[in-house]
N, C-alpha and C. Protein backbone atom coordinates (compact mmCIF):
# COMPACT_ATOMS: atom_id res chain seq x y z
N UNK A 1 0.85 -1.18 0.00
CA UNK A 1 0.00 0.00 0.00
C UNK A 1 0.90 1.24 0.00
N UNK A 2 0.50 2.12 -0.83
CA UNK A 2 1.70 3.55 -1.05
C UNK A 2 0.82 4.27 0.03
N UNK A 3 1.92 5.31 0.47
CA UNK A 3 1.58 6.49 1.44
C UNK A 3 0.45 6.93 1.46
N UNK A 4 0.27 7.24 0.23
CA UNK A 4 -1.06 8.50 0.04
C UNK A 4 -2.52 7.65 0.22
N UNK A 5 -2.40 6.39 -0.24
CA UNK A 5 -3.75 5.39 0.05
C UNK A 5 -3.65 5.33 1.22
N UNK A 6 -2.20 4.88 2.05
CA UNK A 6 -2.55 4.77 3.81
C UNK A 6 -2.75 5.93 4.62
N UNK A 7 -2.80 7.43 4.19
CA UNK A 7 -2.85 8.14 4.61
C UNK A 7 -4.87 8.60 4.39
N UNK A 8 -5.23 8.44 3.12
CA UNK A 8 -6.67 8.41 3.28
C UNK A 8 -7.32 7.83 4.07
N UNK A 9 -6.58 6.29 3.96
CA UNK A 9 -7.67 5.64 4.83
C UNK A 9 -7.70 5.81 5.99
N UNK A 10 -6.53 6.07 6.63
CA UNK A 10 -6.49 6.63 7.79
C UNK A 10 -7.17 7.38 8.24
N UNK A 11 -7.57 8.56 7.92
CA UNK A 11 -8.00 10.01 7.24
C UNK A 11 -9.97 9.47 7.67
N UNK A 12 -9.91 8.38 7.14
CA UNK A 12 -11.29 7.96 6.66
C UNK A 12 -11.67 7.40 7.76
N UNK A 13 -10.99 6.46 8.87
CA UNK A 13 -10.88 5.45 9.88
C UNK A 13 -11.32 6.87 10.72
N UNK A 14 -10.66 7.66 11.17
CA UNK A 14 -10.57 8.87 12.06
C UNK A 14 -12.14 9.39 11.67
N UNK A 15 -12.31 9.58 10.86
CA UNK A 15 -14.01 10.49 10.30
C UNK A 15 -15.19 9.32 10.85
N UNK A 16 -14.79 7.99 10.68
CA UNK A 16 -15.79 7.27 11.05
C UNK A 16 -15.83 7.45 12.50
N UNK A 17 -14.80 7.14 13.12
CA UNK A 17 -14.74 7.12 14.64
C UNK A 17 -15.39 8.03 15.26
N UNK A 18 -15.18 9.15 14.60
CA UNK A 18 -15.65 10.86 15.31
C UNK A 18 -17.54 10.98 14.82
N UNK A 19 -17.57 9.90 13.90
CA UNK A 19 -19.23 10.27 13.63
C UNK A 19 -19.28 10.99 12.34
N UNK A 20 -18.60 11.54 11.76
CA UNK A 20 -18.63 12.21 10.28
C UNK A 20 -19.50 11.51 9.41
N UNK A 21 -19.68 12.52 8.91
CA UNK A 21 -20.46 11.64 7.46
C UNK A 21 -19.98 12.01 5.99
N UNK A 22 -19.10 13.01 6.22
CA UNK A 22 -18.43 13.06 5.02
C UNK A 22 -16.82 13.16 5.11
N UNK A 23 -16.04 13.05 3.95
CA UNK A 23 -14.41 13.30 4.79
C UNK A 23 -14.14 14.14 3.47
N UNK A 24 -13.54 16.20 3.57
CA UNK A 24 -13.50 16.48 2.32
C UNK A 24 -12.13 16.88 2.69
N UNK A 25 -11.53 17.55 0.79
CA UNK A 25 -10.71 17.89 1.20
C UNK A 25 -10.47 19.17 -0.12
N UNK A 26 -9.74 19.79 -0.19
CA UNK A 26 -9.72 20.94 -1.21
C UNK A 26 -7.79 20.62 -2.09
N UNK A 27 -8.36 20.45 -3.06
CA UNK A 27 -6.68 20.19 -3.74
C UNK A 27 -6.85 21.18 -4.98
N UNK A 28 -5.44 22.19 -5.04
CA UNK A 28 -5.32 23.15 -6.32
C UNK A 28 -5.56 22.65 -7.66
N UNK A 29 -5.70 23.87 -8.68
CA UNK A 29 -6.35 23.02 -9.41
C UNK A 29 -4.90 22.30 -10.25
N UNK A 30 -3.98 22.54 -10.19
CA UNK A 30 -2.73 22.62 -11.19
C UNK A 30 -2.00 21.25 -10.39
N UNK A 31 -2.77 20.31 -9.23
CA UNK A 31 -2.64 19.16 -9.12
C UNK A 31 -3.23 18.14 -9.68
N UNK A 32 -2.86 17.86 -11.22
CA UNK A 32 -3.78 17.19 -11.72
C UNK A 32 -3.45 15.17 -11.57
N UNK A 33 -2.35 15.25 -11.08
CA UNK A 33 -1.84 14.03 -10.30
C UNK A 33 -2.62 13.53 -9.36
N UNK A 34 -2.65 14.44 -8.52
CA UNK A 34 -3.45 13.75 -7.36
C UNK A 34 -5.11 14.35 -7.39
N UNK A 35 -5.70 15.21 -8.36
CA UNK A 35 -6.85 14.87 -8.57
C UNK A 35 -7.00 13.25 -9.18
N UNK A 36 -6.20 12.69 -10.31
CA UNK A 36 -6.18 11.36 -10.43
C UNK A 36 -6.25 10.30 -9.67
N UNK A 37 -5.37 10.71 -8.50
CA UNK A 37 -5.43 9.67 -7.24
C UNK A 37 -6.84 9.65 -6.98
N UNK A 38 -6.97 10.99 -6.16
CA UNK A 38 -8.62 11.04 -5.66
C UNK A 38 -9.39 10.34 -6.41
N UNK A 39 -9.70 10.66 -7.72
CA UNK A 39 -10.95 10.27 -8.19
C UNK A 39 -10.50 8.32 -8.35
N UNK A 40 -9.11 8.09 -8.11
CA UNK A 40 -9.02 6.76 -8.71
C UNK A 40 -9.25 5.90 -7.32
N UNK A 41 -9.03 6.62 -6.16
CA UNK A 41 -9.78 6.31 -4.42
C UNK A 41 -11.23 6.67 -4.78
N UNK A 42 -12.07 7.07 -5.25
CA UNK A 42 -13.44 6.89 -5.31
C UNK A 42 -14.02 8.15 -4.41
N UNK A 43 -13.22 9.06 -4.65
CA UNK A 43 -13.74 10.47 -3.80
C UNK A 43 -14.33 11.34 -5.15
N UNK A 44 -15.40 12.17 -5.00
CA UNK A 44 -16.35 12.59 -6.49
C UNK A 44 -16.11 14.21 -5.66
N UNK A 45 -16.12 14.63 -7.23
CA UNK A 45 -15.80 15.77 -7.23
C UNK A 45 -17.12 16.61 -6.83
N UNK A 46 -17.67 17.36 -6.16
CA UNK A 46 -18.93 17.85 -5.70
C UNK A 46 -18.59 19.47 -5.61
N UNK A 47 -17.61 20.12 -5.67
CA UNK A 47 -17.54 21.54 -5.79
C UNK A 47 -16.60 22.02 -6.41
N UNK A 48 -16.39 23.53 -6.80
CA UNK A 48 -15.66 24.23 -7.12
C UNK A 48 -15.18 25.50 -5.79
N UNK A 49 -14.20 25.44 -5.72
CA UNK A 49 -13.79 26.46 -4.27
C UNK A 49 -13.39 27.71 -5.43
N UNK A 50 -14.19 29.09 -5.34
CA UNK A 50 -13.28 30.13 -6.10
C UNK A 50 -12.48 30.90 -5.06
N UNK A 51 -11.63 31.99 -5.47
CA UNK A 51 -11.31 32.57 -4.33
C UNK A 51 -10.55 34.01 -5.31
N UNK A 52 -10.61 35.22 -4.32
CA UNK A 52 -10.48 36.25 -5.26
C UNK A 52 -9.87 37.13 -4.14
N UNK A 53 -8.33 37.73 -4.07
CA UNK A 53 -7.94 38.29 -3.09
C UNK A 53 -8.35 39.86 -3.19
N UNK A 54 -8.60 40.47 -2.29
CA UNK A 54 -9.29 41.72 -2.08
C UNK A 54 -8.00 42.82 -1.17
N UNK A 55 -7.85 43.39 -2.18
CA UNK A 55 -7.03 45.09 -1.71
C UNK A 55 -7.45 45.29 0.01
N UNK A 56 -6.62 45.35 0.38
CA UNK A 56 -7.08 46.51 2.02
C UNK A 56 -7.72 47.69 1.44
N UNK A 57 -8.88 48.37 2.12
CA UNK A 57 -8.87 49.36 1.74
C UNK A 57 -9.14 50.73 2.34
């Protein structure tokens, strides 16, 4: 088992224990590697995060 699978499930073990019902997580978009992982672990893509930095003013 590679890191990144034992580290989900882990990830996943911990969310059950605590009562969760979902386990998310936010990855850039210019990771298109490990969006691959994700979706190839069976995690579905359900949002878009935008974000837009704002001047002091």
């Amino acid at each position: 088992m590679r890191v990144g699978r034992e580290l989900l499930a882990y990830r996943e073990e911990r969310a059950k224990q605590a009562g969760c019902l979902h386990l998310n997580l936010d990855s850039g978009t210019h990771r298109t590697d490990a969006h691959r992982f994700y979706l190839r672990e069976r995690l579905d893509i359900v949002a878009f995060h935008f974000d837009k930095a704002v001047e002091a003013g």
